[in-house]
PDB file of N, CA and C in Angstrom:
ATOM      1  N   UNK A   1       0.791  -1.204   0.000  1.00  0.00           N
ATOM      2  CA  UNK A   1       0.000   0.000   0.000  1.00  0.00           C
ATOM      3  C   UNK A   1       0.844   1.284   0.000  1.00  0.00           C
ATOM      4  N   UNK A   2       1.257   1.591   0.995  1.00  0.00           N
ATOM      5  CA  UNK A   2       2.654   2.795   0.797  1.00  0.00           C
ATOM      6  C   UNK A   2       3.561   2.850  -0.296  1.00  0.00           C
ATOM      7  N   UNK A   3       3.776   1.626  -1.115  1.00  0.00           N
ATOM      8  CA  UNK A   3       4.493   2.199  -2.323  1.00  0.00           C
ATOM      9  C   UNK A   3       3.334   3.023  -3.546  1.00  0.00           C
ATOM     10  N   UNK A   4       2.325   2.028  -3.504  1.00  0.00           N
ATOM     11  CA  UNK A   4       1.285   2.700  -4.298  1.00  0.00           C
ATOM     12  C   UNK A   4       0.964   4.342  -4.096  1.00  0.00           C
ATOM     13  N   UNK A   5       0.706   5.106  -2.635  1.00  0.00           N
ATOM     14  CA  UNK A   5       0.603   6.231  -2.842  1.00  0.00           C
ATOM     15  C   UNK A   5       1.609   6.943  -3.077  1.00  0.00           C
ATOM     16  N   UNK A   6       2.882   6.528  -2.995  1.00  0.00           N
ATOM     17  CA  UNK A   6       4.224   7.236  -2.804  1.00  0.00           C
ATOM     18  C   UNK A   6       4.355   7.358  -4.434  1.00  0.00           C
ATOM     19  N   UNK A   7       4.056   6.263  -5.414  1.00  0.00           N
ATOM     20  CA  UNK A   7       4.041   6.452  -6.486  1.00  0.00           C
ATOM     21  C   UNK A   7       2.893   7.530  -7.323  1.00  0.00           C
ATOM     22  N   UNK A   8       1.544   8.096  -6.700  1.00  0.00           N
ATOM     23  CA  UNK A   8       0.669   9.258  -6.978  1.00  0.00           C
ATOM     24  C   UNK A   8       1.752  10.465  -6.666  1.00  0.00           C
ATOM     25  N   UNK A   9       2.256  10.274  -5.919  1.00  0.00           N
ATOM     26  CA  UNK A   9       2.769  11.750  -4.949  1.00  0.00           C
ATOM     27  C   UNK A   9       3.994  12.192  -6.047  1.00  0.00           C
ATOM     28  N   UNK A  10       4.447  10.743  -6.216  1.00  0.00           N
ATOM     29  CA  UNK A  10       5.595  11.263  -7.537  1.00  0.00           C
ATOM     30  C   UNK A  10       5.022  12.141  -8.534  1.00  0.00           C
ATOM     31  N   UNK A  11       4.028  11.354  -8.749  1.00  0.00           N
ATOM     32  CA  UNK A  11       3.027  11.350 -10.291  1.00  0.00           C
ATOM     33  C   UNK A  11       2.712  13.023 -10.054  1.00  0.00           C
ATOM     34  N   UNK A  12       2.002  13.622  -9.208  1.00  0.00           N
ATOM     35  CA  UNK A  12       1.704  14.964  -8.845  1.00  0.00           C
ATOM     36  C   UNK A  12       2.603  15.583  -8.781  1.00  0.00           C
ATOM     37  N   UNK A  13       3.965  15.905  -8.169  1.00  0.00           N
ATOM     38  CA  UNK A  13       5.337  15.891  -7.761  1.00  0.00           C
ATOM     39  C   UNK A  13       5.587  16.776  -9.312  1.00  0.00           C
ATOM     40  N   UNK A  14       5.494  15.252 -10.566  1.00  0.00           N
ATOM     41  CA  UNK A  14       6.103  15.844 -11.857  1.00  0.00           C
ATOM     42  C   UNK A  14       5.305  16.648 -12.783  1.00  0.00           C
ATOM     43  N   UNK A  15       4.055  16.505 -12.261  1.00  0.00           N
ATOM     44  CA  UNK A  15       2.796  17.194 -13.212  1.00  0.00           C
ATOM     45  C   UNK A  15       3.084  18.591 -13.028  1.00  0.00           C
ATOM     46  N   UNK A  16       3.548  18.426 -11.508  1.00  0.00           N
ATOM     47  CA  UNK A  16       3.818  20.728 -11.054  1.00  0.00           C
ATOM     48  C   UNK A  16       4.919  20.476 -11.541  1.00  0.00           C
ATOM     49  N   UNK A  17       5.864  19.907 -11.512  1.00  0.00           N
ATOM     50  CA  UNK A  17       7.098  20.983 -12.521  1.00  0.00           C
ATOM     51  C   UNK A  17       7.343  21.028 -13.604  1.00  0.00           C
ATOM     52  N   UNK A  18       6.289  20.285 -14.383  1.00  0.00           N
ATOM     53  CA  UNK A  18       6.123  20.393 -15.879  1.00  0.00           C
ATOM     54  C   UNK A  18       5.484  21.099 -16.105  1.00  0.00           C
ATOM     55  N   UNK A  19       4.221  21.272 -15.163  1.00  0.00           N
ATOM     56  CA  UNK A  19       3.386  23.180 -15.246  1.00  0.00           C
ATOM     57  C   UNK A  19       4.023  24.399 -15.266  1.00  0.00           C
ATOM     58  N   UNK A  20       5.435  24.152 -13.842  1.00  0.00           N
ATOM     59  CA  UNK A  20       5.751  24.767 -13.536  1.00  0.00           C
ATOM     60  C   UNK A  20       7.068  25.638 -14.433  1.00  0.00           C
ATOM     61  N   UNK A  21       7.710  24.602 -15.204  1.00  0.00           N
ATOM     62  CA  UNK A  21       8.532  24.813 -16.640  1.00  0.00           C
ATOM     63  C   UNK A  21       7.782  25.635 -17.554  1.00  0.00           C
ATOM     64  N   UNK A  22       6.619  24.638 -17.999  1.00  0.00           N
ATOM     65  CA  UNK A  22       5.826  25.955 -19.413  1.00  0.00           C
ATOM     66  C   UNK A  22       5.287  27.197 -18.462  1.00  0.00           C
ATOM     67  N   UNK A  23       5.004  27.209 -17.472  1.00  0.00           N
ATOM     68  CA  UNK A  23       4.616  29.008 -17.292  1.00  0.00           C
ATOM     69  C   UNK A  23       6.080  29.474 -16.998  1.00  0.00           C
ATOM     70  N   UNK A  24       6.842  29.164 -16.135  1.00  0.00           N
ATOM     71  CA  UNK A  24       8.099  30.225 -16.442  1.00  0.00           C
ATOM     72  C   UNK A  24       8.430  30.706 -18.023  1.00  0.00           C
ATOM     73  N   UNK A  25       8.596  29.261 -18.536  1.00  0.00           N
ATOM     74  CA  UNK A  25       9.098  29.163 -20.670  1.00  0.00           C
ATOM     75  C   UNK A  25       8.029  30.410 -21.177  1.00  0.00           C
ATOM     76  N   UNK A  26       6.733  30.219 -20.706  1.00  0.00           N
ATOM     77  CA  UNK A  26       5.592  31.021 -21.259  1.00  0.00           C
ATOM     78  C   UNK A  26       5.760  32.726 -20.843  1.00  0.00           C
ATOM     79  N   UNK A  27       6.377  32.828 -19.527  1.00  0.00           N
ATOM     80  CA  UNK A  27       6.658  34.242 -18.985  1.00  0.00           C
ATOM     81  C   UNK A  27       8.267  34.424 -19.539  1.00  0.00           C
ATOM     82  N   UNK A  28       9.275  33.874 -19.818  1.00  0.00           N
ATOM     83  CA  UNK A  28      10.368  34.438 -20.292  1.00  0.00           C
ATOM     84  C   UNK A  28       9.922  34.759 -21.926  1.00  0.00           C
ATOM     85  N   UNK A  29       8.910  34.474 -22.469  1.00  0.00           N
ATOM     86  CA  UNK A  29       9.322  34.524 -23.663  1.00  0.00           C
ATOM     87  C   UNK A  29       8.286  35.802 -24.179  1.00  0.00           C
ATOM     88  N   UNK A  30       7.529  36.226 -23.115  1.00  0.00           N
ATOM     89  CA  UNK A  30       6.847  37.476 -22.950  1.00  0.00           C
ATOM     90  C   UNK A  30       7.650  38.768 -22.780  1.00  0.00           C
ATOM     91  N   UNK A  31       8.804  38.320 -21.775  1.00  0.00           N
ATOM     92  CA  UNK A  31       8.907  39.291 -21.261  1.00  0.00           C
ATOM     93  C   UNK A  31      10.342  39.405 -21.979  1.00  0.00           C
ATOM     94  N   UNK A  32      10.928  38.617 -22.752  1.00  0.00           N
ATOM     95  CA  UNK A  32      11.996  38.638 -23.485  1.00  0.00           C
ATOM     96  C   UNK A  32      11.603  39.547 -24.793  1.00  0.00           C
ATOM     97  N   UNK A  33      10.435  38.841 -25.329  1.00  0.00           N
ATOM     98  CA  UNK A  33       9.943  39.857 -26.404  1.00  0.00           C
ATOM     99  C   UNK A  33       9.648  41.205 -26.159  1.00  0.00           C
ATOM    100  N   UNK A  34       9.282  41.414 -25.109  1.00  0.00           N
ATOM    101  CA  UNK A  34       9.177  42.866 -24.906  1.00  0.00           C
ATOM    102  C   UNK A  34      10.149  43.658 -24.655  1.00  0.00           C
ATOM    103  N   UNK A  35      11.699  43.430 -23.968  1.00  0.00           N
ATOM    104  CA  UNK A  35      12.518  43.936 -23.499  1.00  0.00           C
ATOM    105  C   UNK A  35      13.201  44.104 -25.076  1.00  0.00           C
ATOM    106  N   UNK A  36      13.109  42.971 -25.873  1.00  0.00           N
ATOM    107  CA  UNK A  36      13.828  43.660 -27.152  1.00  0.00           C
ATOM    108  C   UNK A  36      13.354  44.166 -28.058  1.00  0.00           C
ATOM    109  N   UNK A  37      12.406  44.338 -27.827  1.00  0.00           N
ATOM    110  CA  UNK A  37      11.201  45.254 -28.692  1.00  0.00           C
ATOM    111  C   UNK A  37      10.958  44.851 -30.288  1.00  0.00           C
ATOM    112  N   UNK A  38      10.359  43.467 -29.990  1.00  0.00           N
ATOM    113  CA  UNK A  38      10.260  42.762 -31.018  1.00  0.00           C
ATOM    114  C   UNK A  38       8.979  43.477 -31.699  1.00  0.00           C
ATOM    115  N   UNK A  39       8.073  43.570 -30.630  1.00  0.00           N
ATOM    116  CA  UNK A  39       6.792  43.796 -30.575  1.00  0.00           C
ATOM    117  C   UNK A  39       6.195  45.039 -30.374  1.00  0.00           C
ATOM    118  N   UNK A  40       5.995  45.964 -30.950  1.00  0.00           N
ATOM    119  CA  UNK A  40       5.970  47.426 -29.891  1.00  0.00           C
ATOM    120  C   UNK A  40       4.136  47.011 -29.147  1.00  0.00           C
ATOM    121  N   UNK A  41       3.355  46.656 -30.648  1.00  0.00           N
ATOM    122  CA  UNK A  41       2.067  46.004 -29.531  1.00  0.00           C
ATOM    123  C   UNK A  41       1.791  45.363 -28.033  1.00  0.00           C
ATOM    124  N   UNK A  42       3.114  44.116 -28.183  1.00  0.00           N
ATOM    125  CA  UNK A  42       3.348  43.794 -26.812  1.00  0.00           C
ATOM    126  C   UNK A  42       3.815  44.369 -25.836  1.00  0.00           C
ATOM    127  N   UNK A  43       4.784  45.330 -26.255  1.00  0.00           N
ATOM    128  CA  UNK A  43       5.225  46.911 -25.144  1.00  0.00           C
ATOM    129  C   UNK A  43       4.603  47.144 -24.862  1.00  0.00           C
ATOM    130  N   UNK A  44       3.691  48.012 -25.529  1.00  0.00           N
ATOM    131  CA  UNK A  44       2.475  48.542 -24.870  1.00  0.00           C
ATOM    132  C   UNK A  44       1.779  48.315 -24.303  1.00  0.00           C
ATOM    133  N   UNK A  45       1.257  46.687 -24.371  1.00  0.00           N
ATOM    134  CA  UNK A  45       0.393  46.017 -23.409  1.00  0.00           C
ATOM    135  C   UNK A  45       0.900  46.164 -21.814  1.00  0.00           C
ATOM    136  N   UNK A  46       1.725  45.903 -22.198  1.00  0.00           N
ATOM    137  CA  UNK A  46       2.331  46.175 -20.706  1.00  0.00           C
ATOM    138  C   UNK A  46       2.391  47.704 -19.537  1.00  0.00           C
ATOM    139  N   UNK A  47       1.185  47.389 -18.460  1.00  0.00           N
ATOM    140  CA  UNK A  47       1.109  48.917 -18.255  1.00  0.00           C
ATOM    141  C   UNK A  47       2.149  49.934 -17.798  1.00  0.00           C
ATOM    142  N   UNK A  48       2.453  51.169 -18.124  1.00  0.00           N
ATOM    143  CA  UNK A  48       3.676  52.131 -17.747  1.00  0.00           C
ATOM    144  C   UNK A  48       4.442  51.932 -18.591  1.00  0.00           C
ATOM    145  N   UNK A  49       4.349  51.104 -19.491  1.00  0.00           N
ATOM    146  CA  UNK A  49       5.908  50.762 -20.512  1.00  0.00           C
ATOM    147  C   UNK A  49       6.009  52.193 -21.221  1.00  0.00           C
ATOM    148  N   UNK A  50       7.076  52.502 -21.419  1.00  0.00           N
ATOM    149  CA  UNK A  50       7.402  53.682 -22.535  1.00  0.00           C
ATOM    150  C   UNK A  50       7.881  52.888 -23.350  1.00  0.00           C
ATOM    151  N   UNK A  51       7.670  53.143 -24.536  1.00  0.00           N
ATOM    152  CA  UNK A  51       8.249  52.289 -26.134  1.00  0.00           C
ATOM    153  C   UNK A  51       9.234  53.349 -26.883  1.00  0.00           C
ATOM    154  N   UNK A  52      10.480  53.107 -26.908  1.00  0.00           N
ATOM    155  CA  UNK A  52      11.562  54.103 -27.383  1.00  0.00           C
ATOM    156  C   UNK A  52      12.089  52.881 -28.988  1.00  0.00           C
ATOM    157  N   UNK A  53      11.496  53.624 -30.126  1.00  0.00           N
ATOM    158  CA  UNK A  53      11.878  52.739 -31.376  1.00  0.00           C
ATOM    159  C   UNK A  53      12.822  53.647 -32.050  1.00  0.00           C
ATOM    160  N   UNK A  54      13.998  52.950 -31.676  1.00  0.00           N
ATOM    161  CA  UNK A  54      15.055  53.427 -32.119  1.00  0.00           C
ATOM    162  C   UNK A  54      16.026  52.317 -33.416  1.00  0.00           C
ATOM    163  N   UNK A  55      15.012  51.851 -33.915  1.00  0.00           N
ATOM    164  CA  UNK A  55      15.328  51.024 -35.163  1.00  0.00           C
ATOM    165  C   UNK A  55      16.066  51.778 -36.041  1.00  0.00           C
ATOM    166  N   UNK A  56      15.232  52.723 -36.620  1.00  0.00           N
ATOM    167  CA  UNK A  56      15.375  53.885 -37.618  1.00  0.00           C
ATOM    168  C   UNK A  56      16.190  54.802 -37.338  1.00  0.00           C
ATOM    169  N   UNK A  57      17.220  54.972 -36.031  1.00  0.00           N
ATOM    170  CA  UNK A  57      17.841  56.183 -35.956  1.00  0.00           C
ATOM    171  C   UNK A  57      19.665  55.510 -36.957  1.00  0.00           C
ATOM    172  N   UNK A  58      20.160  56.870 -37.181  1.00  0.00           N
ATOM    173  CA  UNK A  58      21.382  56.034 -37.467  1.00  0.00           C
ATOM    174  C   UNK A  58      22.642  55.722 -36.542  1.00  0.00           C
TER     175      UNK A  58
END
């Protein structure tokens, strides 16, 4: 009996840090896009952001 639940607890154990991987993966790749200003839409979403597009300067 005790190996059986010890084996759920694993099972739960790996389900959160495989959740826990894609939302970090899902928040770096938000907040990566925005810092290099891939996106100026996604800048903006973000509240207080100032958007400085300095693509075009020489």
């Amino acid at each position: 009996m005790p190996q059986r639940n010890r084996s759920h607890v694993n099972d739960a154990w790996n389900a959160s840090v495989i959740a826990l991987v894609i939302v970090l993966a899902g928040l770096l790749y938000v907040f990566g896009a925005a810092m290099s200003g891939d996106s100026i839409h996604l800048t903006e979403s973000i509240r207080g952001a100032e958007v400085f597009d300095t693509r075009n300067l020489p």
